[in-house]
N, C-alpha and C. Protein backbone atom coordinates (compact mmCIF):
# COMPACT_ATOMS: atom_id res chain seq x y z
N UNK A 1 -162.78 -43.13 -60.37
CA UNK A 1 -161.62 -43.58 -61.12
C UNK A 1 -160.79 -44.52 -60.25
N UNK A 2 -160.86 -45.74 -60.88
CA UNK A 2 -159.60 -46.67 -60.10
C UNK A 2 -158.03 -45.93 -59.76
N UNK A 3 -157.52 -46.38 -58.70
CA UNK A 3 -156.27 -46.15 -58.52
C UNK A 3 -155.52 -47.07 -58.82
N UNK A 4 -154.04 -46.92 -59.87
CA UNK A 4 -153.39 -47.76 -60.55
C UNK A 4 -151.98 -48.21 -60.23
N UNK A 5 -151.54 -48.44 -59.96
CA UNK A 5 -149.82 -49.04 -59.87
C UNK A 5 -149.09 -49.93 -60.64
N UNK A 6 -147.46 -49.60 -60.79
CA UNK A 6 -147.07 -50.49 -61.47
C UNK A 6 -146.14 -51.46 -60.95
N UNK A 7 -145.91 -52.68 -60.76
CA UNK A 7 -144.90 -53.26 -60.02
C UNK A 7 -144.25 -54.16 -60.29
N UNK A 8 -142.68 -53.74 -60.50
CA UNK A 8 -141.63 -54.26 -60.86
C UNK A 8 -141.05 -55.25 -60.19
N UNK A 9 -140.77 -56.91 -60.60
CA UNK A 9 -140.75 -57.50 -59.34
C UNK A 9 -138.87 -58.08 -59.54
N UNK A 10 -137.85 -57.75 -58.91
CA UNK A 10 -136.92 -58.64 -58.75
C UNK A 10 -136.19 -58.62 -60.25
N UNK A 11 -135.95 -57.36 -60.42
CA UNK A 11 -135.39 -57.27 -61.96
C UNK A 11 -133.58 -56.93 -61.41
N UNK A 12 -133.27 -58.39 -61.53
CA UNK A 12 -132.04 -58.20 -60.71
C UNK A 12 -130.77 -59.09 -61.94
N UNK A 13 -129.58 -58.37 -60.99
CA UNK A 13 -128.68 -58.83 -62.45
C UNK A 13 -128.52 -60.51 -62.67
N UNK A 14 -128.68 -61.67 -62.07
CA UNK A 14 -128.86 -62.65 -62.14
C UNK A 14 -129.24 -63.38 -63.21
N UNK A 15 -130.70 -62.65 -63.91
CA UNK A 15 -131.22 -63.03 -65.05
C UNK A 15 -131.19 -62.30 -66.33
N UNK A 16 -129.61 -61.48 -66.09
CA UNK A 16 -129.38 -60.95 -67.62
C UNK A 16 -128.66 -62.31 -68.34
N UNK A 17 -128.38 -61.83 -69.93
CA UNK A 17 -127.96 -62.77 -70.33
C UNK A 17 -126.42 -63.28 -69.99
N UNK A 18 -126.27 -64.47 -70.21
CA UNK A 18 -124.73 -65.11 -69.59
C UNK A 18 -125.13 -65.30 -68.75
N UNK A 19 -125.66 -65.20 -67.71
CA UNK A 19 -126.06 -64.72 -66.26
C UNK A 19 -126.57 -66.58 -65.44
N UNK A 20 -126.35 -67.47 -64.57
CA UNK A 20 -126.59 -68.41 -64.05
C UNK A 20 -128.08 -68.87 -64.62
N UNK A 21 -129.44 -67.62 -63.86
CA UNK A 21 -130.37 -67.83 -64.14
C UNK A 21 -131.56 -67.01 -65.49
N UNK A 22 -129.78 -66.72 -66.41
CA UNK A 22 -131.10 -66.20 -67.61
C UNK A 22 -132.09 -66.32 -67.83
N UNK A 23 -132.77 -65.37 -68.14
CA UNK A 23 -134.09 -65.09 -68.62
C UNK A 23 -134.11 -64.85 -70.01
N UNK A 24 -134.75 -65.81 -70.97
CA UNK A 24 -134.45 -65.70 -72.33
C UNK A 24 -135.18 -64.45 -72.97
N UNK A 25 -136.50 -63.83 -72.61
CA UNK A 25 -136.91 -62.66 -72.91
C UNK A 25 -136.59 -61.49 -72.04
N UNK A 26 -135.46 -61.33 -71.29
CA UNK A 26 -135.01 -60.45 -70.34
C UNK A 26 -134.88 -59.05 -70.94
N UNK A 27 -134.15 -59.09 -71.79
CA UNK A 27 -133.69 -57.35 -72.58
C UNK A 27 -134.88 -57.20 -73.14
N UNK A 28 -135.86 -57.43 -73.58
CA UNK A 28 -137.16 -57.36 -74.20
C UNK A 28 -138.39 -56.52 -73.20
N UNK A 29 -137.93 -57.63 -72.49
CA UNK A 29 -138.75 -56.92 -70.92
C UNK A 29 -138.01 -55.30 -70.78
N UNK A 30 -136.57 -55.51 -69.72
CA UNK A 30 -136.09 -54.52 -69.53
C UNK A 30 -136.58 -53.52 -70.84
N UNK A 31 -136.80 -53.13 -71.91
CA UNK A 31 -137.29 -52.41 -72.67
C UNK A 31 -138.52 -52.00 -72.27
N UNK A 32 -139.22 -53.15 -72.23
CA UNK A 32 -141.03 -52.91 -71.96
C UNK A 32 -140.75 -51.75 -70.55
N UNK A 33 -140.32 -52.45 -69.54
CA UNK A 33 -140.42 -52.07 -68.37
C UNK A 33 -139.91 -50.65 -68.39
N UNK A 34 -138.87 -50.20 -69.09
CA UNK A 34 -138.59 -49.12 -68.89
C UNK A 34 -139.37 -48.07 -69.81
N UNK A 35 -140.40 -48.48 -70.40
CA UNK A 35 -140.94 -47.92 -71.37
C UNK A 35 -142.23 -47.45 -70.42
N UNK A 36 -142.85 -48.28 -70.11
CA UNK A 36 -143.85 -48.49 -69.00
C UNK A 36 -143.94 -47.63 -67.50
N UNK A 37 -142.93 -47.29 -66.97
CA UNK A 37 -142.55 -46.80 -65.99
C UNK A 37 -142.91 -45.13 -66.02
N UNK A 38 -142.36 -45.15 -67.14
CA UNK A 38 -142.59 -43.52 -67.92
C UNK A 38 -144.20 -43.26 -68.09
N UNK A 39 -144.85 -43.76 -68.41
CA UNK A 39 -146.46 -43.84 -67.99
C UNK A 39 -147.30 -43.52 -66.35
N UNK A 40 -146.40 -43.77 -65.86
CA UNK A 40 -146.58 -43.98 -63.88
C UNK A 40 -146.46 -42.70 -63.78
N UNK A 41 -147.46 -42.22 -62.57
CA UNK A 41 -146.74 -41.07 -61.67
C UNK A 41 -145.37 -41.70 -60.75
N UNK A 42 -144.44 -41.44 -60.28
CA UNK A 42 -143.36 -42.19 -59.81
C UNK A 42 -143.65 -42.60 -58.68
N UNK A 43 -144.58 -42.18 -58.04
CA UNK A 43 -145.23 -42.21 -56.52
C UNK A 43 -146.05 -43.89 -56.88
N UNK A 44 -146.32 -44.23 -57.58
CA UNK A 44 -147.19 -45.35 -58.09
C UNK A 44 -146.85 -46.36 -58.80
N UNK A 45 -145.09 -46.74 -58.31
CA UNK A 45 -144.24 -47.35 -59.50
C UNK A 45 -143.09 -47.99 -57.80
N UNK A 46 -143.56 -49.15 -57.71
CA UNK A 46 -142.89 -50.05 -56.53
C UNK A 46 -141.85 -51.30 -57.26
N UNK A 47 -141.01 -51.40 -56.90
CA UNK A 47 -139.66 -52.42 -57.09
C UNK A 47 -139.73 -53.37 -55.75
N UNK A 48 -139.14 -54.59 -56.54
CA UNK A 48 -139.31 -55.56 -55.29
C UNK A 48 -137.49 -56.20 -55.55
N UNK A 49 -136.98 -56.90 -54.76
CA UNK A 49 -135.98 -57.47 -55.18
C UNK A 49 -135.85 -58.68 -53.53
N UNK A 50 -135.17 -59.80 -54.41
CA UNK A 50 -135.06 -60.92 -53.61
C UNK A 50 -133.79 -60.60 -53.16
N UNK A 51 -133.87 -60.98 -51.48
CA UNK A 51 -132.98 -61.56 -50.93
C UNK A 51 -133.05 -62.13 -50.14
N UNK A 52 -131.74 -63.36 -50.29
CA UNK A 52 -131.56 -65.01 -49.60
C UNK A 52 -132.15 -64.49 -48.32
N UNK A 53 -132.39 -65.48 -47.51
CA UNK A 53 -133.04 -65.19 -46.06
C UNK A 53 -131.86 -65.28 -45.59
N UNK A 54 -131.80 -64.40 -43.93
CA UNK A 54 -130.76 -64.88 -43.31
C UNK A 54 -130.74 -65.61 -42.43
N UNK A 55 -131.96 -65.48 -42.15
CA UNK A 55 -132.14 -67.40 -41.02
C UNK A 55 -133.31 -68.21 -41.65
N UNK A 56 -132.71 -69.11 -42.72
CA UNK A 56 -133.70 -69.78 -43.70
C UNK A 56 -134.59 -70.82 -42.66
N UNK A 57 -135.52 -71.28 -43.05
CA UNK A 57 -136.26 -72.16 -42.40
C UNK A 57 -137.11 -73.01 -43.53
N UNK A 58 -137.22 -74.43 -43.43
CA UNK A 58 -137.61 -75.10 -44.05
C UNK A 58 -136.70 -75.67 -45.09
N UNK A 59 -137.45 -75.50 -46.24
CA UNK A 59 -137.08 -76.14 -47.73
C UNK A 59 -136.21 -74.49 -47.63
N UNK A 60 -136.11 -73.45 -47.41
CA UNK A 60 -135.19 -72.27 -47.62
C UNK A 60 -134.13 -72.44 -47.79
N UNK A 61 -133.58 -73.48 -46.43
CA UNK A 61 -132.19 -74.19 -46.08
C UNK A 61 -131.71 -74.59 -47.38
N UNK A 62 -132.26 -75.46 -47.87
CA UNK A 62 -131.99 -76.38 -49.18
C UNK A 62 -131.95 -75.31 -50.17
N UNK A 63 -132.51 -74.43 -50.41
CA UNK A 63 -132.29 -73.64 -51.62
C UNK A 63 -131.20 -72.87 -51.49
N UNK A 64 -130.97 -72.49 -49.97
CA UNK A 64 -129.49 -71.58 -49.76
C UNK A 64 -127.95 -72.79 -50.39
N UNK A 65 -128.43 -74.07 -50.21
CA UNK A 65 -127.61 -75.10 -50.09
C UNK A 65 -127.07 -75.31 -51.66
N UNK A 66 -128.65 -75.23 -52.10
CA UNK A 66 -128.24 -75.64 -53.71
C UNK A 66 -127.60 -74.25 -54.55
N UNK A 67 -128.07 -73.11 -53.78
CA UNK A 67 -127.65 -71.76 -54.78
C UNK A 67 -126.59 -71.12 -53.75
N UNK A 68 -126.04 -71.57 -53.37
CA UNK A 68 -124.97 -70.84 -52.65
C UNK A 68 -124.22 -70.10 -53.44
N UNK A 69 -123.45 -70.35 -54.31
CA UNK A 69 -122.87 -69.66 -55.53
C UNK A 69 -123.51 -68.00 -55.85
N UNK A 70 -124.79 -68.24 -55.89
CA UNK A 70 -125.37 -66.76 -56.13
C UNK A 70 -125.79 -66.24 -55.01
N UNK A 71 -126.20 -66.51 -54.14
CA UNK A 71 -127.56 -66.49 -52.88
C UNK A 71 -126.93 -65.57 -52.08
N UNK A 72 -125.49 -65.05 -52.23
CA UNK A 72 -124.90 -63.77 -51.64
C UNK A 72 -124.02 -62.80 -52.59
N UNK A 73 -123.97 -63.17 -53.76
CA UNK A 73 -123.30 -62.28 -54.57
C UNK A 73 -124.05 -60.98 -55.10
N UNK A 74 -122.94 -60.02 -54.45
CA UNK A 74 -123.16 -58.58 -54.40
C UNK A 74 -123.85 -58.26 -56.18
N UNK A 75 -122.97 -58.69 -56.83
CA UNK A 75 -123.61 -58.33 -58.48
C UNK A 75 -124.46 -59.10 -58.56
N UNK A 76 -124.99 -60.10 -58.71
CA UNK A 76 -125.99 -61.11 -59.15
C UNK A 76 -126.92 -60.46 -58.30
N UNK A 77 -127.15 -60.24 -57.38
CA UNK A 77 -128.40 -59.89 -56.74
C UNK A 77 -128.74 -58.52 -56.88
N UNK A 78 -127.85 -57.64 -57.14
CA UNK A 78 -127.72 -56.52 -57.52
C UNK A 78 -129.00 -55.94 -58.51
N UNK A 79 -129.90 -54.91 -58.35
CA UNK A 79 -130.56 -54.36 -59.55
C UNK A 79 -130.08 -54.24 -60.44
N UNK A 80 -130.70 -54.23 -61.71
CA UNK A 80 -130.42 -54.26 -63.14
C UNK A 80 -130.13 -52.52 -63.59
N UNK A 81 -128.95 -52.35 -63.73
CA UNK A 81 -128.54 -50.91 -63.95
C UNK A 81 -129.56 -50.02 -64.22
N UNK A 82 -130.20 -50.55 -65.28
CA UNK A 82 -130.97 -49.49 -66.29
C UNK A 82 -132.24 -48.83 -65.47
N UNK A 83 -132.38 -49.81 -64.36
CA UNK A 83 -133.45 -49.16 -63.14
C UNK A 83 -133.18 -48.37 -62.49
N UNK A 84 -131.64 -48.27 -62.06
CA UNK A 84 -131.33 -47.99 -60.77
C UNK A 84 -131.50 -46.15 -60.76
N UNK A 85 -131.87 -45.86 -61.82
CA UNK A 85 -132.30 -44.43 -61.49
C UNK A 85 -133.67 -44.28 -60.95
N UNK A 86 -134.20 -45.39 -60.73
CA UNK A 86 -135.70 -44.72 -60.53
C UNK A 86 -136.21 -45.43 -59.17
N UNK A 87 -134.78 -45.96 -58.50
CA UNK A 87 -134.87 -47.22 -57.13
C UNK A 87 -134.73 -45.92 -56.20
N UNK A 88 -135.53 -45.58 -55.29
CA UNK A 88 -135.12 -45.04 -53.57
C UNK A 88 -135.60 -45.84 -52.04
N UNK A 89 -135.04 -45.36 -51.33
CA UNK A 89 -135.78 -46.02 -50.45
C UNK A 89 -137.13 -46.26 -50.28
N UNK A 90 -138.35 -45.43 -51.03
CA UNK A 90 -139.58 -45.33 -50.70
C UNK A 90 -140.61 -46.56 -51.57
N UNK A 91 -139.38 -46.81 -52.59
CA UNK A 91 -140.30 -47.75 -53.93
C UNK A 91 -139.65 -48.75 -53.67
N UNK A 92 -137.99 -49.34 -53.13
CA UNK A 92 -137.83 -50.18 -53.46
C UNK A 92 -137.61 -51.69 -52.41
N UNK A 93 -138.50 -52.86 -52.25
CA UNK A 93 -139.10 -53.25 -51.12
C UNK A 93 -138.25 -54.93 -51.23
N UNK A 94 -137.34 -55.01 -50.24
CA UNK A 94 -136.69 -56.50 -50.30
C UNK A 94 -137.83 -57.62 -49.54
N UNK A 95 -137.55 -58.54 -50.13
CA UNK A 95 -138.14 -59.74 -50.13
C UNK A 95 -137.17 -60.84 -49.93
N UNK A 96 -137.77 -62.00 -49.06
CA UNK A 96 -137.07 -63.41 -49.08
C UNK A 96 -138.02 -64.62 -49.09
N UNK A 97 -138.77 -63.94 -50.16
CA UNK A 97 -140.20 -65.17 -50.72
C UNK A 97 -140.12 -64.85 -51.69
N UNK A 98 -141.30 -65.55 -52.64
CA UNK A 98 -141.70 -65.44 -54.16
C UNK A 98 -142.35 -64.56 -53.89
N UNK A 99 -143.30 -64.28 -53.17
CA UNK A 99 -144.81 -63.30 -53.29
C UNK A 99 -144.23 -61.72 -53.10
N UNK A 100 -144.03 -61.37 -53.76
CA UNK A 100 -143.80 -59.75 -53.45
C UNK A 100 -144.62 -59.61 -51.85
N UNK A 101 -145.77 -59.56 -52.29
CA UNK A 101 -146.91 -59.45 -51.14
C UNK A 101 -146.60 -60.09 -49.57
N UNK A 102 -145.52 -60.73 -49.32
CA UNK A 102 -145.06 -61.59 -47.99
C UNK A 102 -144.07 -60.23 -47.25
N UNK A 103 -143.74 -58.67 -48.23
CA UNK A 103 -143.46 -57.58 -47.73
C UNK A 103 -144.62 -56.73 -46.86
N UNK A 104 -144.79 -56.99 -45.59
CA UNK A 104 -146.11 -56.37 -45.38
C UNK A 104 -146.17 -55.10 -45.46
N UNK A 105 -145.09 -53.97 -45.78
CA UNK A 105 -144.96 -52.80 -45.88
C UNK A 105 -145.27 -52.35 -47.71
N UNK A 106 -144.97 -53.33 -48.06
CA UNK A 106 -145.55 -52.90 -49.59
C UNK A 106 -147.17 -53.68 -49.55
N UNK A 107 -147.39 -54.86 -49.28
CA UNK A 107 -148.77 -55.02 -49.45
C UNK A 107 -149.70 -53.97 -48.69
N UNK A 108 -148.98 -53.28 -47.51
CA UNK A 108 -149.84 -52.50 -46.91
C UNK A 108 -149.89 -50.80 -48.25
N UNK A 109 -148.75 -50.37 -48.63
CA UNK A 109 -148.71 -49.53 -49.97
C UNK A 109 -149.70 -50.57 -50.61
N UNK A 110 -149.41 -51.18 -51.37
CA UNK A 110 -150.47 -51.65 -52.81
C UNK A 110 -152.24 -52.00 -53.03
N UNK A 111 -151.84 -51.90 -50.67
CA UNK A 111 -154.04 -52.33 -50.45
C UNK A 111 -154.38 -51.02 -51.14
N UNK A 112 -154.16 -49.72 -51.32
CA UNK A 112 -154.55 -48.54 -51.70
C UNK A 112 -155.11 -48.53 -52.86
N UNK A 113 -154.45 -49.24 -53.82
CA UNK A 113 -154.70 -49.80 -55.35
C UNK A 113 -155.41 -50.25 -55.44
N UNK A 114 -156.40 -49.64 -56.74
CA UNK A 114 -157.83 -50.83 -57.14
C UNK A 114 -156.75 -51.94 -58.29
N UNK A 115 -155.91 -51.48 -58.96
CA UNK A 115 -155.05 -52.24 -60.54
C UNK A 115 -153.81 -52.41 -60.04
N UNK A 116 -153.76 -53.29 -59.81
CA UNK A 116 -151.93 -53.44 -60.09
C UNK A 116 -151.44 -53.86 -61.16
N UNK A 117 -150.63 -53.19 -62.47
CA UNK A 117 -149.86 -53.90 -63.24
C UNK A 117 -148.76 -54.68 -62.65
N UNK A 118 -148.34 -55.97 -63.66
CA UNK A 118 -147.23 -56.55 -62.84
C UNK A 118 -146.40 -56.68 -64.03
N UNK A 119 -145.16 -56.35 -63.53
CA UNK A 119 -143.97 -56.83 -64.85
C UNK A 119 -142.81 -57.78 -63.53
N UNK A 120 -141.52 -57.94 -64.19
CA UNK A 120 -140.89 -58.90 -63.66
C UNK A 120 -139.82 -60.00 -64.28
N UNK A 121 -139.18 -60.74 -63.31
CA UNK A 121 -138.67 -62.29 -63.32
C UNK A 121 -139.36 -62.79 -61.88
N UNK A 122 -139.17 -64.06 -62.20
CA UNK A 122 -139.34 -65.14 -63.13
C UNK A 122 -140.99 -65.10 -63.30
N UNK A 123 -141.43 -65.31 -64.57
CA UNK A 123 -142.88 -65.64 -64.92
C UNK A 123 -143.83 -66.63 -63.85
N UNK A 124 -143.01 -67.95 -63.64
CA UNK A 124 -143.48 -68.95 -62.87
C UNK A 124 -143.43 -69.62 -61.65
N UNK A 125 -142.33 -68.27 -60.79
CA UNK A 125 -141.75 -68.10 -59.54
C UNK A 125 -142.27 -67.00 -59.11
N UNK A 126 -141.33 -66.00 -58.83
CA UNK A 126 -142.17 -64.80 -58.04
C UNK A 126 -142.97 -63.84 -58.70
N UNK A 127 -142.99 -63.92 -59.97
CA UNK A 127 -144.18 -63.06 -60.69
C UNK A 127 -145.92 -64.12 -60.39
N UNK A 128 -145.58 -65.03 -60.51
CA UNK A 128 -146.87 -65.95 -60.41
C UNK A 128 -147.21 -65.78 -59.04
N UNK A 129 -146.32 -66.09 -58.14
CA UNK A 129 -146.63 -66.11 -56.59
C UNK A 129 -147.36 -64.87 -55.85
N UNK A 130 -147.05 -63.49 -56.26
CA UNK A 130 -147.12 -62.01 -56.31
C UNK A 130 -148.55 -62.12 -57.18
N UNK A 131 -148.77 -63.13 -58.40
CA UNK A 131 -150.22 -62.62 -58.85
C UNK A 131 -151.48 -63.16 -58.37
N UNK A 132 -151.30 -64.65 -57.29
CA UNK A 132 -152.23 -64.90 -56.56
C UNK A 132 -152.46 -64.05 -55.50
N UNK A 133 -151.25 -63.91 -54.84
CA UNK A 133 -151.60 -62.51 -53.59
C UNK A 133 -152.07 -61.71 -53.80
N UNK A 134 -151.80 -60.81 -55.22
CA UNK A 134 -152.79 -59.72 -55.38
C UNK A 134 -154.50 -60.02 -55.57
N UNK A 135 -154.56 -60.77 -56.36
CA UNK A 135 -156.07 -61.47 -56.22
C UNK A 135 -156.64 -61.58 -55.13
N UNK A 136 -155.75 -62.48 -54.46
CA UNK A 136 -156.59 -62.98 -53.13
C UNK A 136 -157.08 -61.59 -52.16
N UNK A 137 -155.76 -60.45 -52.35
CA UNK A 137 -156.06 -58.79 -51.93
C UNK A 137 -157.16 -58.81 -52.31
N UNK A 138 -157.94 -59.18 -53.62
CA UNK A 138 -158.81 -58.47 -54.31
C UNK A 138 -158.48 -57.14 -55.63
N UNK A 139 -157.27 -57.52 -56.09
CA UNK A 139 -156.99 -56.47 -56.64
C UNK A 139 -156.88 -56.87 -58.21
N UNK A 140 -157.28 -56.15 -58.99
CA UNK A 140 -157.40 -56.91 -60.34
C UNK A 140 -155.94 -56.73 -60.73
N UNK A 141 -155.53 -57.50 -61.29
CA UNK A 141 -153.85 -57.54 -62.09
C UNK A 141 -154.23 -57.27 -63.54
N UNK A 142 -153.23 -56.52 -64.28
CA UNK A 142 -152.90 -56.26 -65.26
C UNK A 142 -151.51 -57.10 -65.50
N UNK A 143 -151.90 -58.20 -66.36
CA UNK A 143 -150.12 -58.85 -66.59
C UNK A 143 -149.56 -58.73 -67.66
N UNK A 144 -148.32 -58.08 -67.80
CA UNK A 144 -148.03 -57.27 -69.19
C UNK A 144 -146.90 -58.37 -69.40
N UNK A 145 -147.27 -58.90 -70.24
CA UNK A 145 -146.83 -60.15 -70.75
C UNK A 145 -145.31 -59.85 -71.22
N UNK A 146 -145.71 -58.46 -72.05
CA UNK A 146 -144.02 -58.29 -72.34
C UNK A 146 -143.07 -57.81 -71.46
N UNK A 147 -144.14 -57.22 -70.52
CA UNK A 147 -142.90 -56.61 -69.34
C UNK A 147 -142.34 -57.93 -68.52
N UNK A 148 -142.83 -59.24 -68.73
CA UNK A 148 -142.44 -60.59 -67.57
C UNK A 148 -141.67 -61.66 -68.34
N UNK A 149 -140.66 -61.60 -68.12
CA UNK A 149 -139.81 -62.79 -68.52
C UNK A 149 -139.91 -63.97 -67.39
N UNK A 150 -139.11 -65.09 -68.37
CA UNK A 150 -139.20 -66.21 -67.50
C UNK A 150 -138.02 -67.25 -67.98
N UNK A 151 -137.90 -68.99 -67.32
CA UNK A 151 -136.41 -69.06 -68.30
C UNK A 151 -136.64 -69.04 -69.71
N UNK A 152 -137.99 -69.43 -69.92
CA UNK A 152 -138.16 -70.15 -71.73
C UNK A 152 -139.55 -68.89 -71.85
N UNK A 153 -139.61 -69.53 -73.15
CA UNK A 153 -140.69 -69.07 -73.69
C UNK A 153 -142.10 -70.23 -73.33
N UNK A 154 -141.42 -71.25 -73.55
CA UNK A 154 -142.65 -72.15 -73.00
C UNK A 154 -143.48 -72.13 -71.78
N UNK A 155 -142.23 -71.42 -70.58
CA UNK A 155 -142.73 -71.30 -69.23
C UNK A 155 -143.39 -70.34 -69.47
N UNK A 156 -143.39 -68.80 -70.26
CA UNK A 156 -143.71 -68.18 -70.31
C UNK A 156 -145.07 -68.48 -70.67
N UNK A 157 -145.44 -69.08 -71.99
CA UNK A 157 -146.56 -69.49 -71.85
C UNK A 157 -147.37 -70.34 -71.09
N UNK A 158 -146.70 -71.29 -70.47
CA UNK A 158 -147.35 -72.04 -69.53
C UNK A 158 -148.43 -70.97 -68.20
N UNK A 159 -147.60 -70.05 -67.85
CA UNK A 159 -148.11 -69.45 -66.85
C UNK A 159 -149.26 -68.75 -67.31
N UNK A 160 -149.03 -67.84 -68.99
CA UNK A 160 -150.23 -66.88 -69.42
C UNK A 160 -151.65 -68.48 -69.02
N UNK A 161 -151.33 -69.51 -69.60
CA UNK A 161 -152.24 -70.46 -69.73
C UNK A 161 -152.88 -70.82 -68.39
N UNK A 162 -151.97 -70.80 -67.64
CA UNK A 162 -152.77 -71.06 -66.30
C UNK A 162 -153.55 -70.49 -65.72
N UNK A 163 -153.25 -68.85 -65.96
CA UNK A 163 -154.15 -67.77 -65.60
C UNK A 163 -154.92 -67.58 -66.62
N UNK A 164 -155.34 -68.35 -67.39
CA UNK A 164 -156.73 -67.94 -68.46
C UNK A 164 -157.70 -67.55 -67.39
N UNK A 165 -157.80 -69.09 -67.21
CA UNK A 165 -159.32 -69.29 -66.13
C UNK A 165 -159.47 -68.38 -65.27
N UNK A 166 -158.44 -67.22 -65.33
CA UNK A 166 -158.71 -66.22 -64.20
C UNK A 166 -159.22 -65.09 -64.50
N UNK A 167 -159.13 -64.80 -65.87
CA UNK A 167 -158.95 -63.80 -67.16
C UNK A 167 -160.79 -63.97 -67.64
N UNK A 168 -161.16 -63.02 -67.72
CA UNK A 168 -160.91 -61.62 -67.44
C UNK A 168 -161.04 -61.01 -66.00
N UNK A 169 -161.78 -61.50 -65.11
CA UNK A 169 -162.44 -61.07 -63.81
C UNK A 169 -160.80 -61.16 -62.90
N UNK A 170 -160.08 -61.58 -62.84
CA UNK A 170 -158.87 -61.50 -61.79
C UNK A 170 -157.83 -60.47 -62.58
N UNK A 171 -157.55 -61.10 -63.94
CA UNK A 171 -156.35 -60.94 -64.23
C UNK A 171 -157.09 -60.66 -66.29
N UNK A 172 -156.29 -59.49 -66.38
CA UNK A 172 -156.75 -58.77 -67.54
C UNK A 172 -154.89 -59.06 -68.57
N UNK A 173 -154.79 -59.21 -69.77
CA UNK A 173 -153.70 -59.71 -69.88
C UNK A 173 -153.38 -58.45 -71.29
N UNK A 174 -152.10 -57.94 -70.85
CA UNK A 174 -151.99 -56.34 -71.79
C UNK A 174 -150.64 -57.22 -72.74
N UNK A 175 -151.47 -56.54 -74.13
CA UNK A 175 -150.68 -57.49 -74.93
C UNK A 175 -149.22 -56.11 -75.33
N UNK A 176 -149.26 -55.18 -74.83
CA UNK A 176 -148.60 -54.05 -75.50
C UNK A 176 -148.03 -53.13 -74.49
């Protein structure tokens, strides 16, 4: 029997609605996701959440430059309430990349996994970035389309589209 996981990437208050970087299917998700979670043993259910670097390097600089406004605000970066019962220290893994996987303490948790489901923001930022890493792991993804928002719906589809060609052998795509 495969071993399964589910992983929540960066479901942070930023992309509720009103919010700078809404996510137009966000409360939709947050539904899925919390629906989904309840399925997991809790031991098998990892959270990721971004934060700004503190000694940026590169193009980082420039993104601290252009998002300064958010890139330290305590609420905006903040988890999305409706999680925060199920966040501890053991599941929940900061990041200052797109790739979940650039955490070597969770990619070292998730090598254990034959499946990773992935839910999330953004579809075409760090959910996408997080689904080549798992591949390249070798790990088949489950991408639960409803659990992943993004800004539009178009991006949203743009990304399912990109990962066809990956589908079925990488990436298996759960319509429910």
């Amino acid at each position: 029997m495969k071993k399964e996981a589910l992983l929540v990437i960066d479901m942070q208050n930023i992309y509720l609605p009103g919010e700078k970087w809404e996510c137009g299917t966000i409360l939709s998700a947050i539904d899925y996701i919390d629906d989904i979670i309840g399925k997991f043993d809790s031991k098998d259910v990892f959270f990721t959440e971004f934060v700004s670097p503190k000694n940026p390097v590169g193009v980082w600089n420039d993104y601290l430059d252009k998002y300064s406004d958010v890139a330290y605000d305590d609420y905006l970066n903040d988890y999305i309430d409706r999680f925060k019962k199920y966040l501890n220290k053991d599941n929940l893994y900061s990041k200052s990349t797109y790739s979940s996987m650039k955490n070597i303490e969770l990619k070292n948790r998730l090598d254990k996994y034959d499946v990773i489901y992935v839910t999330g923001v953004t579809c075409d930022c760090c959910v996408l970035a997080t689904v080549y890493d798992l591949i390249d792991m070798g790990k088949k993804v489950i991408y639960c389309k409803k659990g992943i928002s993004g800004y539009t719906k178009k991006e949203e589809e743009a990304v399912v589209n990109s990962l066809n060609g990956l589908s079925p052998l990488h990436v298996v795509f759960k319509e429910d």
